[in-house]
Protein backbone atom coordinates (compact mmCIF):
# COMPACT_ATOMS: atom_id res chain seq x y z
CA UNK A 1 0.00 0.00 0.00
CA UNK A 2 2.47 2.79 0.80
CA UNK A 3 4.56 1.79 -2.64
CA UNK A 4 1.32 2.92 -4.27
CA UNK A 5 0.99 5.83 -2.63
CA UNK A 6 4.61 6.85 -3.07
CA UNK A 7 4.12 5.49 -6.86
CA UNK A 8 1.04 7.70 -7.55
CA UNK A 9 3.15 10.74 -5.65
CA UNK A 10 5.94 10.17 -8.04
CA UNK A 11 3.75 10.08 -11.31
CA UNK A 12 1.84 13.09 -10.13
CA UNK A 13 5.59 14.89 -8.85
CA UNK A 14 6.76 14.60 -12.52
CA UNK A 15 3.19 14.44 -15.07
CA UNK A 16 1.37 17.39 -12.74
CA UNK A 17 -2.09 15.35 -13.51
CA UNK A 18 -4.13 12.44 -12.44
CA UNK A 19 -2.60 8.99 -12.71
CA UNK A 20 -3.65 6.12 -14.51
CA UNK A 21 -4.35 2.32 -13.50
CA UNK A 22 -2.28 2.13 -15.93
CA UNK A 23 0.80 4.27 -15.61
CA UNK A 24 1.29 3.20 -11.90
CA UNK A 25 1.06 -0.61 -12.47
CA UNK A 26 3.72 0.12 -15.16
CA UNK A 27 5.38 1.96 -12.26
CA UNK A 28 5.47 -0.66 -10.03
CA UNK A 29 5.79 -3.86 -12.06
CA UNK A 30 2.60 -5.49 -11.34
CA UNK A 31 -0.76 -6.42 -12.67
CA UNK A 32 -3.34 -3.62 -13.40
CA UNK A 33 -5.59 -5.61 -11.48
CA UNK A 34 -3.66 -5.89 -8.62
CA UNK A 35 -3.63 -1.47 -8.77
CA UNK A 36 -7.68 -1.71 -9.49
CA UNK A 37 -7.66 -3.45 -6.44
CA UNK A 38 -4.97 -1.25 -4.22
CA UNK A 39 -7.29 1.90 -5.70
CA UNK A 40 -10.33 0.31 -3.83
CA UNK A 41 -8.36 -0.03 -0.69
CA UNK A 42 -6.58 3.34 -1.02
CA UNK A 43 -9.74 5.18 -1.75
CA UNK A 44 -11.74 3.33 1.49
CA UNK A 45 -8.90 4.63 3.61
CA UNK A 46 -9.31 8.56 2.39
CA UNK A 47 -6.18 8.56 0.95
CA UNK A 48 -7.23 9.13 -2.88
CA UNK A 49 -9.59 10.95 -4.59
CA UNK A 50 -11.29 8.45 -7.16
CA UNK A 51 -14.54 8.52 -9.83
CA UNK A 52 -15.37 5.56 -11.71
CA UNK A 53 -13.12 5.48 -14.97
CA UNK A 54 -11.22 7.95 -14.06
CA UNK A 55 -7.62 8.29 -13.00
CA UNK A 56 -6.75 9.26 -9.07
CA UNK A 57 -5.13 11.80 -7.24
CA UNK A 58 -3.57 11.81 -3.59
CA UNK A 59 -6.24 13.50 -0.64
CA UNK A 60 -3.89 15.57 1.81
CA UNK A 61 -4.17 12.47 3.98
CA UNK A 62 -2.83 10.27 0.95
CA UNK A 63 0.15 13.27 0.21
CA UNK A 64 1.41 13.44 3.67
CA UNK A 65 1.80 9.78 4.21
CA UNK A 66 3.68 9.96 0.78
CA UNK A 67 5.78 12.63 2.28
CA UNK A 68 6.81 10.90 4.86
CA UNK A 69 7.76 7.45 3.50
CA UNK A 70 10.12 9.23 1.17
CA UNK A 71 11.83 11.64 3.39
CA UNK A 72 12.42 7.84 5.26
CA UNK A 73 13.58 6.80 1.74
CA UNK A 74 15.68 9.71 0.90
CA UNK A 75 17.70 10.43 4.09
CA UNK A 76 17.94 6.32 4.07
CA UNK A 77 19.78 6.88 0.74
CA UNK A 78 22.01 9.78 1.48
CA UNK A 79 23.09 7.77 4.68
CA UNK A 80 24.14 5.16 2.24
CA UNK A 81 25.97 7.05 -0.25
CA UNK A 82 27.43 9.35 2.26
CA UNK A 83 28.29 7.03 5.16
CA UNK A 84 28.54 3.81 4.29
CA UNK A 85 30.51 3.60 0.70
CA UNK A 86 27.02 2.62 -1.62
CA UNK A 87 26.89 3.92 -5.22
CA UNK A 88 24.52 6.37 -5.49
CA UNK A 89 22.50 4.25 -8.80
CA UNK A 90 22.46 1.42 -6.25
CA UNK A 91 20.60 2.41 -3.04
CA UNK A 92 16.69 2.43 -4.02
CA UNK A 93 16.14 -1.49 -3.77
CA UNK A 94 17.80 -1.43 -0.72
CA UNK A 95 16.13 1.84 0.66
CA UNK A 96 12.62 0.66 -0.66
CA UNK A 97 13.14 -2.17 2.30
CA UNK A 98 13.95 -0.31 4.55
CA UNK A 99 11.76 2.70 4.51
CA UNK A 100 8.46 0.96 5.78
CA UNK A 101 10.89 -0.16 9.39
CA UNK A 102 12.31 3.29 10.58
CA UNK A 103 10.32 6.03 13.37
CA UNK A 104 9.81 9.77 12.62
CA UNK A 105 12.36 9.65 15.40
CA UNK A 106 15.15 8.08 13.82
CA UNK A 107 14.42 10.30 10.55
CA UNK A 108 14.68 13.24 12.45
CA UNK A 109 17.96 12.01 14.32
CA UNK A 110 19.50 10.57 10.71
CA UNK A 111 18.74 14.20 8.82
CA UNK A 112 20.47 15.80 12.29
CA UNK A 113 23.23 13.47 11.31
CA UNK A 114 23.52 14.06 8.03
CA UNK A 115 23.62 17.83 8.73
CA UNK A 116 19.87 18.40 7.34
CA UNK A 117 20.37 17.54 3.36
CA UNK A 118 18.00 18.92 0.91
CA UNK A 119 17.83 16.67 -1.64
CA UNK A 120 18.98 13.02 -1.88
CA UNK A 121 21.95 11.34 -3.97
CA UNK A 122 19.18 11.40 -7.39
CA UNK A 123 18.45 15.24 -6.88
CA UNK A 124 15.08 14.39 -4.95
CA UNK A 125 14.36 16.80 -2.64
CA UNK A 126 13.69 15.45 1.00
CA UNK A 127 10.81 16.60 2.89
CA UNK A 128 11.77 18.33 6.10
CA UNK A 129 9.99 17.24 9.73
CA UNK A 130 7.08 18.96 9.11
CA UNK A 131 6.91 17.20 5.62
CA UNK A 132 7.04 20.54 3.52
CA UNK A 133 9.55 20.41 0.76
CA UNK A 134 11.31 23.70 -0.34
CA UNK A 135 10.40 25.76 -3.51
CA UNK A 136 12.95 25.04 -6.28
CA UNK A 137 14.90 26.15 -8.85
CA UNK A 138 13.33 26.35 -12.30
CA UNK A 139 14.69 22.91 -13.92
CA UNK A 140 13.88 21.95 -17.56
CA UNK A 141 14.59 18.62 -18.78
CA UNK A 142 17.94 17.59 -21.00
CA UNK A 143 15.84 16.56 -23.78
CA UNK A 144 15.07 20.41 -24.36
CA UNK A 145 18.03 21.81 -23.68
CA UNK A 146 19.49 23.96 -26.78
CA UNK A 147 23.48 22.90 -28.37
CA UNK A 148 26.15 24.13 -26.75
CA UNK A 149 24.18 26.27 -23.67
CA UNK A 150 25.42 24.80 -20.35
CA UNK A 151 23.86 22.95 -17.84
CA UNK A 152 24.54 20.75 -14.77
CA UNK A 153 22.36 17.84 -13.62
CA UNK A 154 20.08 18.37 -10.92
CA UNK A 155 17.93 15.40 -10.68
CA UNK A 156 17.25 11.67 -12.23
CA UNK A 157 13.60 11.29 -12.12
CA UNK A 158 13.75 7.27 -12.69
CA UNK A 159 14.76 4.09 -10.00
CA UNK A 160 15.44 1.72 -13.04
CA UNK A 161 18.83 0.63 -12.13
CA UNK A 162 20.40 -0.08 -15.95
CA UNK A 163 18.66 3.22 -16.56
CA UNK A 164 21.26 4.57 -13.32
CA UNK A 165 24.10 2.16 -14.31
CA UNK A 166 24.12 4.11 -18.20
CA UNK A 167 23.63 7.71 -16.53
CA UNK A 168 26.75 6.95 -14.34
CA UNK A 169 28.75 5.52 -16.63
CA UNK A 170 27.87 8.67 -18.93
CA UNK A 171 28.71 11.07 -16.15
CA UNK A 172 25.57 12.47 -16.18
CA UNK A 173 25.03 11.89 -12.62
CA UNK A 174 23.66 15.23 -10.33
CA UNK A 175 25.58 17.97 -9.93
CA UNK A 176 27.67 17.26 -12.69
CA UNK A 177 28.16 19.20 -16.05
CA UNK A 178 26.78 19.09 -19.43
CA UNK A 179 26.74 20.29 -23.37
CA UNK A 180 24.33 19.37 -25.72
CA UNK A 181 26.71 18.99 -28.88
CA UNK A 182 24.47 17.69 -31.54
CA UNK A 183 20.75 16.38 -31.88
CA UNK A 184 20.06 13.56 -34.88
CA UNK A 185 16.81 13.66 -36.42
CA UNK A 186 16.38 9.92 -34.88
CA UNK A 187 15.47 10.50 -31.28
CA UNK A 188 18.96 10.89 -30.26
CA UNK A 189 21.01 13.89 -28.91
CA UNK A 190 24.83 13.89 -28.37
CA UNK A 191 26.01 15.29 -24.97
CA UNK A 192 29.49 16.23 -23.67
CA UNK A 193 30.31 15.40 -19.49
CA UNK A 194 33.23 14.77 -17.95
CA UNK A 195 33.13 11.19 -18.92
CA UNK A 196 33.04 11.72 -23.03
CA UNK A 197 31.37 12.66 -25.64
CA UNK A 198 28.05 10.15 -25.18
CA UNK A 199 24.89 9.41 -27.23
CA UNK A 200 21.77 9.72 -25.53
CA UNK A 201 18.11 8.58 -26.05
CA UNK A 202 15.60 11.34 -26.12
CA UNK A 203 13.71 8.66 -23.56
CA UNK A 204 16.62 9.21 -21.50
CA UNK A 205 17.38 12.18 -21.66
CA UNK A 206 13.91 13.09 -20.83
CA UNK A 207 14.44 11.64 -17.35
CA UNK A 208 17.47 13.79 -16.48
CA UNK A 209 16.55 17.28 -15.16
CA UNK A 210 19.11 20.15 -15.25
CA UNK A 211 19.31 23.60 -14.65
CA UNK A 212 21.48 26.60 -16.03
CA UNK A 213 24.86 27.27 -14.89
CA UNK A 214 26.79 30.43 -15.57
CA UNK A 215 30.09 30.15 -17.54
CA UNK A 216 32.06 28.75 -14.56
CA UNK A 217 35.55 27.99 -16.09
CA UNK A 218 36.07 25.16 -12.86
CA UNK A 219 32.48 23.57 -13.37
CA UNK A 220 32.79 23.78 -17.06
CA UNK A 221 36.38 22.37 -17.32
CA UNK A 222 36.28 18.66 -17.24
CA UNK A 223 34.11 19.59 -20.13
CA UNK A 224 36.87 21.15 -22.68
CA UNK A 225 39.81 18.90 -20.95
CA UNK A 226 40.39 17.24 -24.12
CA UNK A 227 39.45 14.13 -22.13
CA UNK A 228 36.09 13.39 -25.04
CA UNK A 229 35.32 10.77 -26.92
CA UNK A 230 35.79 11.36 -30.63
């Protein structure tokens, strides 16, 4: 039950609209049945808003239990990345377990620990103790972004793990620079980060979000290293 809610948070965090059967079974891996089903629960509990045929949308109730689970899930992550040597395209599985077993207690004493982080290792932002997350940044997403303007990455808005293992191995992991350098009329863009010059899927690029950077010759550097890919 709470993976649904924090599904149907996600798909409404990133589509701004109602979600689908559908879109969250797709989500989540599972049976479209098995989500008809989790709706009827979900909607008995006053924790979605539902109409026959229609796709849902969290009630307050059903958008502060999301809220909490995944400031549990995010400062979970940053704990492991930070503290205890995990790769940062590595931790969801691991923080999906463990997210449903920790008190409001412990998540305020971890995010004391971890000196209050705002977002988490993906560029998620982490819902503070009173489960308000602060305004950001206007972000755009890479598949938009014109040739040659730079960028850095801000946020992966996907758990798929070979999705994560390509974006690190592309250096196109948050907080790290990037160029577009050329877009082919076949749903594929050419990027430059301080791993190479890379190809990209528009479908991938489309989960990366990034925002503008000024010309910062230390951010922009590994960039124009001479390090690229031909």
């Amino acid at each position: 039950m709470e993976d649904a809610i924090t599904g149907i948070y996600r798909l409404q965090e990133t589509t701004d609209g109602r979600v689908s059967t559908s879109a969250l079974a797709s989500a989540l891996d599972v049976k479209p049945a098995t989500i008809s089903s989790m709706f009827t629960r979900l909607d008995e509990q006053g924790l979605i808003e539902r109409e026959k045929h229609r796709p849902v949308i969290l009630t307050d109730t059903g958008e502060q239990l999301a809220l909490r689970i995944l400031r549990h899930h995010r400062l979970l992550e940053t704990f492991l990345v930070e503290c205890l040597g995990y790769g940062w395209e590595e931790v969801h599985d691991e923080c999906d377990r463990l997210e449903h077993h920790i008190s409001p207690r412990f998540a305020d004493a971890l995010e004391s620990f971890l000196a209050s982080p705002e977002v988490d290792p993906h560029g998620d932002p982490i819902p503070n103790a009173n489960l308000e997350i602060e305004t950001e940044h206007e972000r755009v997403r890479l598949e938009t972004v014109d040739t040659d303007v730079p960028v850095a990455v801000r946020r992966i808005l996907t758990d798929d793990r070979d999705v994560l293992d390509f974006l690190t191995d592309a250096g196109l992991e948050p907080g790290n620079p990037v160029l577009v350098d050329e877009r082919f009329p076949i749903e594929l863009l050419a990027v430059r980060t301080p791993a190479g010059r890379q190809q990209l899927p528009l479908s991938v690029a489309h989960m990366v979000e990034v925002a503008p950077v000024d010309e910062d010759a230390e951010l922009l550097a590994p960039l124009s290293d001479g390090s690229q890919h031909p």
